[in-house]
Protein backbone atom coordinates (compact mmCIF):
# COMPACT_ATOMS: atom_id res chain seq x y z
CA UNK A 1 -53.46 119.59 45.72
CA UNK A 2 -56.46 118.69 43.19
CA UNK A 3 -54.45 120.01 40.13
CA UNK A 4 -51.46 117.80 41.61
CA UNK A 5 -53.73 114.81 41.27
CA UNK A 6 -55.82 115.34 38.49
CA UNK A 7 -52.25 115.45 36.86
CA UNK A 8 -50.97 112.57 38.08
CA UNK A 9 -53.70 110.20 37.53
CA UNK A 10 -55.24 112.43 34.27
CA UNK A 11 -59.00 112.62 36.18
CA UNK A 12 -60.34 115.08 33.29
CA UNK A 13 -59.30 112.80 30.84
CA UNK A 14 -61.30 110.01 32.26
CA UNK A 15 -64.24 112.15 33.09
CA UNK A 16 -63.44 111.92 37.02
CA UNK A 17 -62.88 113.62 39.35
CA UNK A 18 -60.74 113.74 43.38
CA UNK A 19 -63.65 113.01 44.86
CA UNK A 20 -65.78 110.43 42.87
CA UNK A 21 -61.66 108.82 42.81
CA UNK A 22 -62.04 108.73 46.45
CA UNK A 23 -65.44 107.92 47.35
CA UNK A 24 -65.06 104.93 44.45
CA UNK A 25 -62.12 104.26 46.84
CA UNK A 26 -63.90 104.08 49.92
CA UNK A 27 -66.51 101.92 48.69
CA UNK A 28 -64.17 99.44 47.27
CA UNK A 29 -62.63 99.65 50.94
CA UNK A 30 -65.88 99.01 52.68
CA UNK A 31 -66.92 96.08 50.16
CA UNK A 32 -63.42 94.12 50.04
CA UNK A 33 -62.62 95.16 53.62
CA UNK A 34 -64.06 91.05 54.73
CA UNK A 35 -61.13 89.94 53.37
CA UNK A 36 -59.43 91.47 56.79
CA UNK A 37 -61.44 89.11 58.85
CA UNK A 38 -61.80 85.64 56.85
CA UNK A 39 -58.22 85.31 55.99
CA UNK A 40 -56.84 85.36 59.37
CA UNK A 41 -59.46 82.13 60.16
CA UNK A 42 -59.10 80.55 57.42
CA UNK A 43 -55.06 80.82 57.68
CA UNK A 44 -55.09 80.07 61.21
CA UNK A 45 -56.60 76.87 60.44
CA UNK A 46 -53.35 75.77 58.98
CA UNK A 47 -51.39 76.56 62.78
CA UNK A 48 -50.98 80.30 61.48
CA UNK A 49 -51.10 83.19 64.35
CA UNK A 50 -54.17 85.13 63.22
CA UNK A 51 -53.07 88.11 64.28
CA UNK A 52 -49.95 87.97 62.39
CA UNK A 53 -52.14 87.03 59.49
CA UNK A 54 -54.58 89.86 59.91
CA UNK A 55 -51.24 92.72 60.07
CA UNK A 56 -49.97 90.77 56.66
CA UNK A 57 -53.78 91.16 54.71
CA UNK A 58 -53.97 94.98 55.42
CA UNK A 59 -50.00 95.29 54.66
CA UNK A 60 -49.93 92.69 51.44
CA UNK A 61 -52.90 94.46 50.23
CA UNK A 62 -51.62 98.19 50.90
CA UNK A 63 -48.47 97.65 49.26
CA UNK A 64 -49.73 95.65 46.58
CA UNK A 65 -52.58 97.66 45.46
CA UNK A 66 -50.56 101.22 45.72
CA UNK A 67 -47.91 99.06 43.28
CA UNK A 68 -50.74 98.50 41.00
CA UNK A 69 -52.19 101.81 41.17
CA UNK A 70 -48.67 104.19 40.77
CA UNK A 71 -47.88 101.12 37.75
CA UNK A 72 -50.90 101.34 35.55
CA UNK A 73 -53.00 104.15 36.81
CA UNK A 74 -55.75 101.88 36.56
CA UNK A 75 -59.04 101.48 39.44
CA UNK A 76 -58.02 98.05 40.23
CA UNK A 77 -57.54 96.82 43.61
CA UNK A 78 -55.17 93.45 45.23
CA UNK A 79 -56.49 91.99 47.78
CA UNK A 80 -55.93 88.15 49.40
CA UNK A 81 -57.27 85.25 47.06
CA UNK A 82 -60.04 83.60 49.04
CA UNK A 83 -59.86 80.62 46.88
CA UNK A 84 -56.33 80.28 47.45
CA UNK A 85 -56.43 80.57 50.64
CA UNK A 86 -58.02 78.14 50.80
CA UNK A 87 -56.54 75.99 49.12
CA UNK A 88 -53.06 76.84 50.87
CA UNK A 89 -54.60 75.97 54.73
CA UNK A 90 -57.08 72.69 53.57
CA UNK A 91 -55.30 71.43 50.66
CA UNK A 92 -51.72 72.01 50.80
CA UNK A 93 -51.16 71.83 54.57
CA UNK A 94 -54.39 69.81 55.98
CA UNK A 95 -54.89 67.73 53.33
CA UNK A 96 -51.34 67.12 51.94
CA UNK A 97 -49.41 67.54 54.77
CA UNK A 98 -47.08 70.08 53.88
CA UNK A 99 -46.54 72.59 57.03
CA UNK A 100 -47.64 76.19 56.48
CA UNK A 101 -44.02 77.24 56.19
CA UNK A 102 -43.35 75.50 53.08
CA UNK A 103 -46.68 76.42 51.79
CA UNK A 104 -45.36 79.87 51.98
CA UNK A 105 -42.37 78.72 50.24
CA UNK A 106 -44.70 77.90 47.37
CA UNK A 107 -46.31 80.96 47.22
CA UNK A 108 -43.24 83.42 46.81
CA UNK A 109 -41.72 81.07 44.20
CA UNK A 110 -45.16 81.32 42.53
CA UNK A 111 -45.04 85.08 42.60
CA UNK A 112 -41.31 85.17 41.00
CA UNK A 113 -42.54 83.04 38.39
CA UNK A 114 -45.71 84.82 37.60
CA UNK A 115 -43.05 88.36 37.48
CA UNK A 116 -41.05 86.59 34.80
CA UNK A 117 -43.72 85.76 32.53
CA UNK A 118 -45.51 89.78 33.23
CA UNK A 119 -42.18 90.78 32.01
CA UNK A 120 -42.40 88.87 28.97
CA UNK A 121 -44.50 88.67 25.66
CA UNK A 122 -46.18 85.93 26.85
CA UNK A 123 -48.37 87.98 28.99
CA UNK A 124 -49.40 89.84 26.21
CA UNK A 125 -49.77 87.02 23.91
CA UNK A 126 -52.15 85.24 26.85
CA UNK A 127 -54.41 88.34 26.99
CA UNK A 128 -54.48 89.16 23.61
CA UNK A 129 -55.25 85.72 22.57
CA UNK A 130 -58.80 85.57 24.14
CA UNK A 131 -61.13 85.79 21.48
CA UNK A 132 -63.61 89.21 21.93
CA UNK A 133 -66.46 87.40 22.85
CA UNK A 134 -64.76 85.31 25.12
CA UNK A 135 -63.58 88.55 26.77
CA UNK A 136 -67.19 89.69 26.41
CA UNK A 137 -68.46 86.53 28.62
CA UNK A 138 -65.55 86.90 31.27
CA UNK A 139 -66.96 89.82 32.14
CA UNK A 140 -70.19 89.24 32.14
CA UNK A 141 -69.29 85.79 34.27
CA UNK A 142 -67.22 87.84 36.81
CA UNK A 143 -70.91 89.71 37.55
CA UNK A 144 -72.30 86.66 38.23
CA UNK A 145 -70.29 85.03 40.55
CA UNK A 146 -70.41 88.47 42.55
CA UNK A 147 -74.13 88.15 42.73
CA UNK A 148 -73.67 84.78 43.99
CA UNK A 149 -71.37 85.39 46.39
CA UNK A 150 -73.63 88.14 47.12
CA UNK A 151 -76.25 86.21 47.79
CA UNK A 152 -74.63 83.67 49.62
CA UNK A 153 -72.86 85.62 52.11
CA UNK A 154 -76.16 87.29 52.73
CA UNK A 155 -78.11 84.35 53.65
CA UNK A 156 -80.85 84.21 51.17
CA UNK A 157 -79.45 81.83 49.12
CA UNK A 158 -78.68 78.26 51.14
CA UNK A 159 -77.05 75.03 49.86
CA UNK A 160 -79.73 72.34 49.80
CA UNK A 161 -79.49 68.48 49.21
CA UNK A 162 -82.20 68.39 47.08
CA UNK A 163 -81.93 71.38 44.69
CA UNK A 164 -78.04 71.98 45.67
CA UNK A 165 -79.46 75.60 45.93
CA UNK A 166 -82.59 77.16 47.68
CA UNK A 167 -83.96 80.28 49.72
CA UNK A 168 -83.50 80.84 53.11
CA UNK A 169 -86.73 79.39 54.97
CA UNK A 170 -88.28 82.49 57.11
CA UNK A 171 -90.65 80.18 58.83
CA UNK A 172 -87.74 77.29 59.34
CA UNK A 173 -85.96 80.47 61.04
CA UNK A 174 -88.79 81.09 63.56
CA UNK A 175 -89.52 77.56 64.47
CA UNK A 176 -85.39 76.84 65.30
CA UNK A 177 -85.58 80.10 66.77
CA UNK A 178 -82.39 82.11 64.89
CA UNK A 179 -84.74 84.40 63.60
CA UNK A 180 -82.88 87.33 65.45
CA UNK A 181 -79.80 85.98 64.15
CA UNK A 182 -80.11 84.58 60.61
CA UNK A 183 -83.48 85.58 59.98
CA UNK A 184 -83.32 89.38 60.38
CA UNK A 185 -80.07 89.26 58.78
CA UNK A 186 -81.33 88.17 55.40
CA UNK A 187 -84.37 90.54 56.05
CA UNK A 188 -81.89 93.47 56.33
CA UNK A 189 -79.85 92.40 53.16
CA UNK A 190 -83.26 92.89 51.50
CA UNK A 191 -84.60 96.12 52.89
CA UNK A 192 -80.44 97.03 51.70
CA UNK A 193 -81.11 95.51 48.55
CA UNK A 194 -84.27 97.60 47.71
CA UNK A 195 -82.45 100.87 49.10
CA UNK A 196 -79.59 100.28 46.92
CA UNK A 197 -81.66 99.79 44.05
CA UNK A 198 -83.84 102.75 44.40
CA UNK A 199 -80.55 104.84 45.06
CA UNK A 200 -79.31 104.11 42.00
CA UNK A 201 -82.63 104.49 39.74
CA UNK A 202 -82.59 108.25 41.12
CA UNK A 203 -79.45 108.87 40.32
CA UNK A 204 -78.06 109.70 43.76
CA UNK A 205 -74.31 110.07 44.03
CA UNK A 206 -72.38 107.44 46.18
CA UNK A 207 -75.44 105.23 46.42
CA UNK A 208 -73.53 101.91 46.78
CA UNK A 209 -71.58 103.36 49.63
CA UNK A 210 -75.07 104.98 51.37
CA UNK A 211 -76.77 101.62 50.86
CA UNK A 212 -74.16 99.75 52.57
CA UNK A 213 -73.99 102.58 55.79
CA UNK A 214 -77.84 102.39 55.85
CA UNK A 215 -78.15 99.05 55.97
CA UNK A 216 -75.27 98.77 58.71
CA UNK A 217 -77.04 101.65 60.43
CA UNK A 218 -80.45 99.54 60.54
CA UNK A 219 -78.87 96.53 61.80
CA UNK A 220 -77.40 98.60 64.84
CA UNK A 221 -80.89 99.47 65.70
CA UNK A 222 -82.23 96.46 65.25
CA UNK A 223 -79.35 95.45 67.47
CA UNK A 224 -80.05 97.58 70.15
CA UNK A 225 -83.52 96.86 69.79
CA UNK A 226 -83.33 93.83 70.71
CA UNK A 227 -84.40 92.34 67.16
CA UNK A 228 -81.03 91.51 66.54
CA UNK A 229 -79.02 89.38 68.81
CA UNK A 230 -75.26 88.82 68.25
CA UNK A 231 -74.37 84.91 68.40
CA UNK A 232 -70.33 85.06 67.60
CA UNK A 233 -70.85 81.07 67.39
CA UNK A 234 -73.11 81.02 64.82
CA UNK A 235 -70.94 83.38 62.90
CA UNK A 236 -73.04 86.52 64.16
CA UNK A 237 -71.00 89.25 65.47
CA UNK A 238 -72.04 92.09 66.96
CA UNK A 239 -72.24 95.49 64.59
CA UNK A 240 -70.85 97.43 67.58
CA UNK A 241 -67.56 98.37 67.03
CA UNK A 242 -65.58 96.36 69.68
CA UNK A 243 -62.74 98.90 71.15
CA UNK A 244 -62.06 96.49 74.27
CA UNK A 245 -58.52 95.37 73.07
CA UNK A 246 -57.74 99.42 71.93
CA UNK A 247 -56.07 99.99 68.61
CA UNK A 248 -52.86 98.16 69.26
CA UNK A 249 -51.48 96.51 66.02
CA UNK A 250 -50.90 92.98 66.11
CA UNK A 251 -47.19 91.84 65.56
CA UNK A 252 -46.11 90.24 62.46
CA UNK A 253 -43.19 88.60 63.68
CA UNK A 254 -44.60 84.94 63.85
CA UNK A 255 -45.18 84.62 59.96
CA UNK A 256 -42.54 87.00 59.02
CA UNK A 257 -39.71 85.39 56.64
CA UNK A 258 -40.68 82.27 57.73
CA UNK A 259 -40.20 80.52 54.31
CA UNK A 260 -39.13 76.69 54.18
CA UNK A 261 -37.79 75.52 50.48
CA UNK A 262 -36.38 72.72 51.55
CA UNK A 263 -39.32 70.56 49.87
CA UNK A 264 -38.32 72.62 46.93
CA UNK A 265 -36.77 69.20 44.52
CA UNK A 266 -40.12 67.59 45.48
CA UNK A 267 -42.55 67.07 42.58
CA UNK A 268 -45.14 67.40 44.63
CA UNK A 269 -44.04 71.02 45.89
CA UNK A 270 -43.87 71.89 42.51
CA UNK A 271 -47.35 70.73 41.49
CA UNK A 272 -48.80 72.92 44.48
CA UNK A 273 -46.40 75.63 43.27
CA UNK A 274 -47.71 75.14 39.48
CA UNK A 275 -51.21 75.16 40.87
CA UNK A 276 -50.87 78.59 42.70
CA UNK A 277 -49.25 79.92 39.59
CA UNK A 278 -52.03 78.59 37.36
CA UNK A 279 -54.63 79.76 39.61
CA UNK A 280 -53.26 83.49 40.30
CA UNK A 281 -52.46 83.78 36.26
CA UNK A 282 -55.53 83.17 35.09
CA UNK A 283 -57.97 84.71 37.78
CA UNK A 284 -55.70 87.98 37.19
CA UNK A 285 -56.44 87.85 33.37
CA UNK A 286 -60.11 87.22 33.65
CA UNK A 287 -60.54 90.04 36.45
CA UNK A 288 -58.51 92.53 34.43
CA UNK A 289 -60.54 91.46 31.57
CA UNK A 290 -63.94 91.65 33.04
CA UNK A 291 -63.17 95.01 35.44
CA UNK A 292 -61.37 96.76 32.61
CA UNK A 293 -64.49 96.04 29.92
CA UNK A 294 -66.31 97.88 32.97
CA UNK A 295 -64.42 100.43 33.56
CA UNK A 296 -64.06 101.35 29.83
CA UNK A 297 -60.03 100.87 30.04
CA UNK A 298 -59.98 98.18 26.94
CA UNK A 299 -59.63 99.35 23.35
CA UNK A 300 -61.37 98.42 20.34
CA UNK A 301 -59.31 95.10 20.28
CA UNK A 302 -60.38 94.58 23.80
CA UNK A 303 -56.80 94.72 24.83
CA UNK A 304 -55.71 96.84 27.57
CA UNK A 305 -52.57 98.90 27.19
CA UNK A 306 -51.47 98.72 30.90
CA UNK A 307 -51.17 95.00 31.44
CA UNK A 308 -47.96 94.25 31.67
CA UNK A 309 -47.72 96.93 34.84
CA UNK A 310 -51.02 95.28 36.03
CA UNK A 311 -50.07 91.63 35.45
CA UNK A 312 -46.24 93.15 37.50
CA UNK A 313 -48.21 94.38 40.39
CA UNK A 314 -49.83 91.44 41.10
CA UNK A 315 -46.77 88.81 40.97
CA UNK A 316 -44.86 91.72 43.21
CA UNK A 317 -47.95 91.58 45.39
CA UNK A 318 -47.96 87.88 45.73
CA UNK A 319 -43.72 87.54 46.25
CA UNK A 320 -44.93 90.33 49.34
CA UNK A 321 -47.37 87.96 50.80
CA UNK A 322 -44.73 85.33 50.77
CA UNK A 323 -42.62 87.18 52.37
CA UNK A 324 -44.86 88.58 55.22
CA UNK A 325 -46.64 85.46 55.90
CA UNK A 326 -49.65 85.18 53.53
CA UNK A 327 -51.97 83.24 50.84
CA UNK A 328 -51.22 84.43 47.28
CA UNK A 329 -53.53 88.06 45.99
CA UNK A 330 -55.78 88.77 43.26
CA UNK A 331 -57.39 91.47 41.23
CA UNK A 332 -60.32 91.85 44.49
CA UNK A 333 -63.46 91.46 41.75
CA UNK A 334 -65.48 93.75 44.50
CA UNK A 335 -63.61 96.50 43.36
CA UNK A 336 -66.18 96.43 40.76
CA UNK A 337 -68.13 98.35 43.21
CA UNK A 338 -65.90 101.63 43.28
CA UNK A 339 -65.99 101.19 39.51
CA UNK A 340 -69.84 101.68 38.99
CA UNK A 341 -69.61 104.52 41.67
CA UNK A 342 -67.37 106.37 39.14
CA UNK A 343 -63.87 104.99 39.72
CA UNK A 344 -61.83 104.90 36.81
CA UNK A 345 -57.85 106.06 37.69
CA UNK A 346 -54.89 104.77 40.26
CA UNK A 347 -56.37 107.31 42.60
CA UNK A 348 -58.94 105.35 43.76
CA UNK A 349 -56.76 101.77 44.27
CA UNK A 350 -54.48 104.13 46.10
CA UNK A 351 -57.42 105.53 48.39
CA UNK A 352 -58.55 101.97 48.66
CA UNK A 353 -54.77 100.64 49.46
CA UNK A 354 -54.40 103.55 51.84
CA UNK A 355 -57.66 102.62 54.12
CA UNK A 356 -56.08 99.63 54.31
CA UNK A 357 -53.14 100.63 56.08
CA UNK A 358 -55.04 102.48 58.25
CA UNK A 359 -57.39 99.58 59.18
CA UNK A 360 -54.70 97.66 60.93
CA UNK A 361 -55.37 100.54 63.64
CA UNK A 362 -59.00 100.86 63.32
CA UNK A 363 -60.01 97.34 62.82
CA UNK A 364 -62.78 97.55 64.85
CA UNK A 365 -64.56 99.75 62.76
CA UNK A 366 -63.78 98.47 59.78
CA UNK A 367 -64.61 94.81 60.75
CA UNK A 368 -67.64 95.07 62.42
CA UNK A 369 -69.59 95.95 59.16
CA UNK A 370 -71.85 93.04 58.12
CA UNK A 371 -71.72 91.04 55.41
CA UNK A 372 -75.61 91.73 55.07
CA UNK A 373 -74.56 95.55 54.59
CA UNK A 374 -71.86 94.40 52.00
CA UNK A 375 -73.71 91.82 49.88
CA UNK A 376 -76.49 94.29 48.55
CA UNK A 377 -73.32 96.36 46.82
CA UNK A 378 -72.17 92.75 44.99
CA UNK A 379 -75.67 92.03 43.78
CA UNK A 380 -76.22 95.62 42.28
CA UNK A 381 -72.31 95.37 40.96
CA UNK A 382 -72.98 91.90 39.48
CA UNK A 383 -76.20 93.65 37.76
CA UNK A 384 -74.16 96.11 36.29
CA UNK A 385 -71.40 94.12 34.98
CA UNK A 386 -73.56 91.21 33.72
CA UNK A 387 -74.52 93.50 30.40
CA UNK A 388 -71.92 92.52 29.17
CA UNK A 389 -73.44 89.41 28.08
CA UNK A 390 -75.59 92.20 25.69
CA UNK A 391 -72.40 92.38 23.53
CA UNK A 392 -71.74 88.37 23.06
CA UNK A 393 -72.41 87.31 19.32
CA UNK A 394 -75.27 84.64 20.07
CA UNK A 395 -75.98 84.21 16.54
CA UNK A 396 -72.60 82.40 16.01
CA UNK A 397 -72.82 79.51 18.05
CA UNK A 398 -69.09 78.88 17.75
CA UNK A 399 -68.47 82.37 20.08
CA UNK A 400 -72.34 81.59 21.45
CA UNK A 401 -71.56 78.86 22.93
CA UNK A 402 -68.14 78.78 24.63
CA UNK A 403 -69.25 82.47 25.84
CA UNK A 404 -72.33 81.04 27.28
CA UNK A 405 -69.86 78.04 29.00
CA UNK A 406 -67.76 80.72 30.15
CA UNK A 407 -70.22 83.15 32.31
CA UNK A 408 -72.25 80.28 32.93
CA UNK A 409 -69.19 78.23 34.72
CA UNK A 410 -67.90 80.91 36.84
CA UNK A 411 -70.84 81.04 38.97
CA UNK A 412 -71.69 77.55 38.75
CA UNK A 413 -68.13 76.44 39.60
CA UNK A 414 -67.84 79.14 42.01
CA UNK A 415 -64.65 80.14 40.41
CA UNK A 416 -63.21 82.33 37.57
CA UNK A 417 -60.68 79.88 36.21
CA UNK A 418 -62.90 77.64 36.08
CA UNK A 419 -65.56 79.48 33.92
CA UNK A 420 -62.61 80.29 31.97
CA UNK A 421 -61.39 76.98 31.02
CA UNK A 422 -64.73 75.66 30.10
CA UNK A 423 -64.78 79.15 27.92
CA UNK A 424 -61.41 78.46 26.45
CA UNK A 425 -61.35 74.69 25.90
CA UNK A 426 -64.78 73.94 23.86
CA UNK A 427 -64.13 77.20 21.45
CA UNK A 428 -60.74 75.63 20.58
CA UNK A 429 -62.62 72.21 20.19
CA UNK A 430 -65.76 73.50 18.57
CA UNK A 431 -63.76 75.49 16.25
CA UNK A 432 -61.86 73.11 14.95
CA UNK A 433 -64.26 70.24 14.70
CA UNK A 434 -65.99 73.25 12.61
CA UNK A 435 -63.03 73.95 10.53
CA UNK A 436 -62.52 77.69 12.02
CA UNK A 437 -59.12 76.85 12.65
CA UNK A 438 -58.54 80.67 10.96
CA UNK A 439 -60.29 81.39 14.71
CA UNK A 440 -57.88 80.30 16.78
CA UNK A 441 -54.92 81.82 17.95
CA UNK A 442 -51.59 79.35 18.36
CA UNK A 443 -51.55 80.65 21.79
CA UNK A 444 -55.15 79.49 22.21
CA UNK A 445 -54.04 75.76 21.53
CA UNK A 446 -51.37 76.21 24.29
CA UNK A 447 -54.01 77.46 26.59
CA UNK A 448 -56.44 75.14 26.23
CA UNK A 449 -54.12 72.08 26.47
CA UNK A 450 -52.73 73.60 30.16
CA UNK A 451 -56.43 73.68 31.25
CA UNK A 452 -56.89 69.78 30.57
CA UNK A 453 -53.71 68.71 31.71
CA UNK A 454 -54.60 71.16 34.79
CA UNK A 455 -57.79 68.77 35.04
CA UNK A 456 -55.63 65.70 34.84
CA UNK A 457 -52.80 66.40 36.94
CA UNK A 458 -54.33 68.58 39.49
């Protein structure tokens, strides 16, 4: 069975093995496996059944990811945009009006589209055209915005009027009295922090995955201590695993083929439709980019020889989620986290794909991990992927600076494309206002004129 897979997914030649493939996998798992519980609320919130929604995350991201990992043979991992997600329930249908059926519409003609330009040059013209450092700062952005969403989901960092961002207030936290809530949840993301950390300065295998269990394991006994108390208003769930509805799988039938083009001649469908599209495009370059530079799968161009299978697997993935009732996917950036424990082939998106099959029957498990236990593992990823920013050419500040834009937007802007477009728009305008138009790429022009008329029309 090894020698079967090791030839399949050519382990040796990556310097992996079946079972770094597969822990990688299970980490990946255990760090995107939130995805399972946010979607379904933030879906229902456009007059979704959750529990349709919840059966369509683990399928969409089952059958997307194993696409993506029998395609390219690459450690990368689809998973349930939760920008665009958001965007589908509170833009498109609260906000705009549109009812969640057509919004689905949207999102499978989005998908088809994004398949016809993965099977054309374009897609390799797009990727290609990114200048080096560019792709440099992309990755080193991605890191970022994992340590901030790290760090947000965790607690410790709050949004503040004053200072838009501060720490969480321990002594605020006693006096309100959601210390044993909030409080000791933050304290646990630390103590998982500094376990994760020393983990990984002793070299011990699978330390992302161990510091993740541990902390999960410590906020059980804190639990049952008493220190710990569950408030599922205040958005703290129990870390019990909750068996009291069994392991029955909830029925998909309410989103299935549900589908509504019949907004499809309206300009405004097809601005939502062009916004999905722009959105899914863009965040799959930069995460292919950024997990790829990590990973080691780019060559000396930084181009990566897979991409059109890549770029395929995630427009299939999407016209899926259309299909089964879902928001459009993405490259999951949290797969990062298998990737620093080793992960480097298909084997481990398929491992990752697989447990996600399985969690539509073990849910409970699965979903009553923390995001305290989770958000350690994006911190230490986003440490390891923000070196990148060791390999930008500072000295130049025509790459300097649009790099620096670049990493410096994602996290700011809380989004990829966004750090991207501030990347890709001033080093086409500081270029040429230099007279480095030798710099920049035809296809570069094209890009950065979408991004402002993105800003314009959108």
């Amino acid at each position: 069975m090894e020698e079967t897979l090791n030839r399949l997914f050519h382990l040796k030649e990556r310097g992996t093995s079946v079972r770094t493939e597969m822990l990688a996998g299970l980490t990946t798992f255990v760090t995107a496996a939130y995805v399972l519980a946010v979607n379904p609320s933030i879906m229902s919130a456009a007059g979704m059944d959750a529990g349709s929604v919840f059966t369509a995350t683990a399928l969409v991201c089952f059958l997307g990811t194993c696409v993506m990992a029998l395609l390219t043979n690459y450690p990368f991992v689809l998973v349930t945009s939760m920008g665009l997600n958001a965007y589908f329930a509170y833009t498109v249908v609260l906000g705009m009006g549109y009812s969640w059926e057509v919004a689905l519409a949207a999102i499978f003609l989005e998908g088809v589209v994004f398949a016809a330009i993965s099977l054309t040059s374009l897609r390799d013209k797009i990727f290609e055209a990114i200048p080096l450092n560019l792709k440099y700062a992309i990755s080193a952005g991605i890191g970022l915005f994992i340590t901030i969403i790290g760090l947000r989901t965790s607690g410790l960092v709050v949004s503040s009027q004053a200072t838009l961002v501060s720490i969480f207030s321990f002594t605020g936290s006693v006096a309100d009295g959601t210390f044993n809530t909030a409080g000791i949840s933050v304290v646990l993301f630390v103590v998982g922090l500094i376990v994760t950390a020393v983990l990984m300065a002793r070299n011990v295998k699978g330390n992302i995955l161990l510091g993740i269990l541990i902390t999960w394991v410590l906020g059980i006994v804190c639990e049952l201590c008493g220190i710990y108390v569950p408030d599922a208003a205040a958005g703290y769930a129990s870390l019990l695993p909750d068996f009291s509805n069994g392991l029955a799988v909830p029925s998909i039938a309410p989103t299935f083929l549900k589908m509504d083009f019949s907004q499809i001649a309206n300009l405004g469908f097809l601005v939502v439709t062009f916004a999905f599209l722009l959105t899914s495009l863009f965040d799959t370059v930069g995460s292919l980019i950024g997990l790829g530079a990590k990973a080691e799968l780019l060559d000396e161009e930084g181009n990566m020889p897979a991409v059109r299978g890549a770029m395929t697997s995630e427009s299939v993935a999407t016209i899926i989620a259309g299909l089964l009732g879902n928001s459009a996917t993405c490259c999951s950036v949290e797969c990062a986290a298998g990737i620093a424990e080793g992960g480097r082939t298909g084997l481990m998106a398929l491992t990752t794909g697989v447990l996600f099959l399985l969690s539509m029957f073990l849910s409970p498990i699965f979903l009553a991990i923390p995001s305290f236990a989770t958000a350690p593992a994006l911190v230490v990823v986003g440490f390891l992927m923000a070196s990148s920013v060791l390999k930008i050419d500072f000295n130049d500040p025509c790459e300097g600076i649009p790099a620096f834009l670049c990493f410096m937007g994602m996290p700011l802007c809380y989004s990829i494309v966004e750090g991207i477009s501030l990347g890709i728009i001033s080093y086409v305008l500081i270029n040429l206002l230099c007279g480095n138009r030798k710099n920049i790429s035809p296809m570069m022009y094209v890009l950065a004129v979408v991004f402002v008329l993105k800003y314009v029309l959108i």
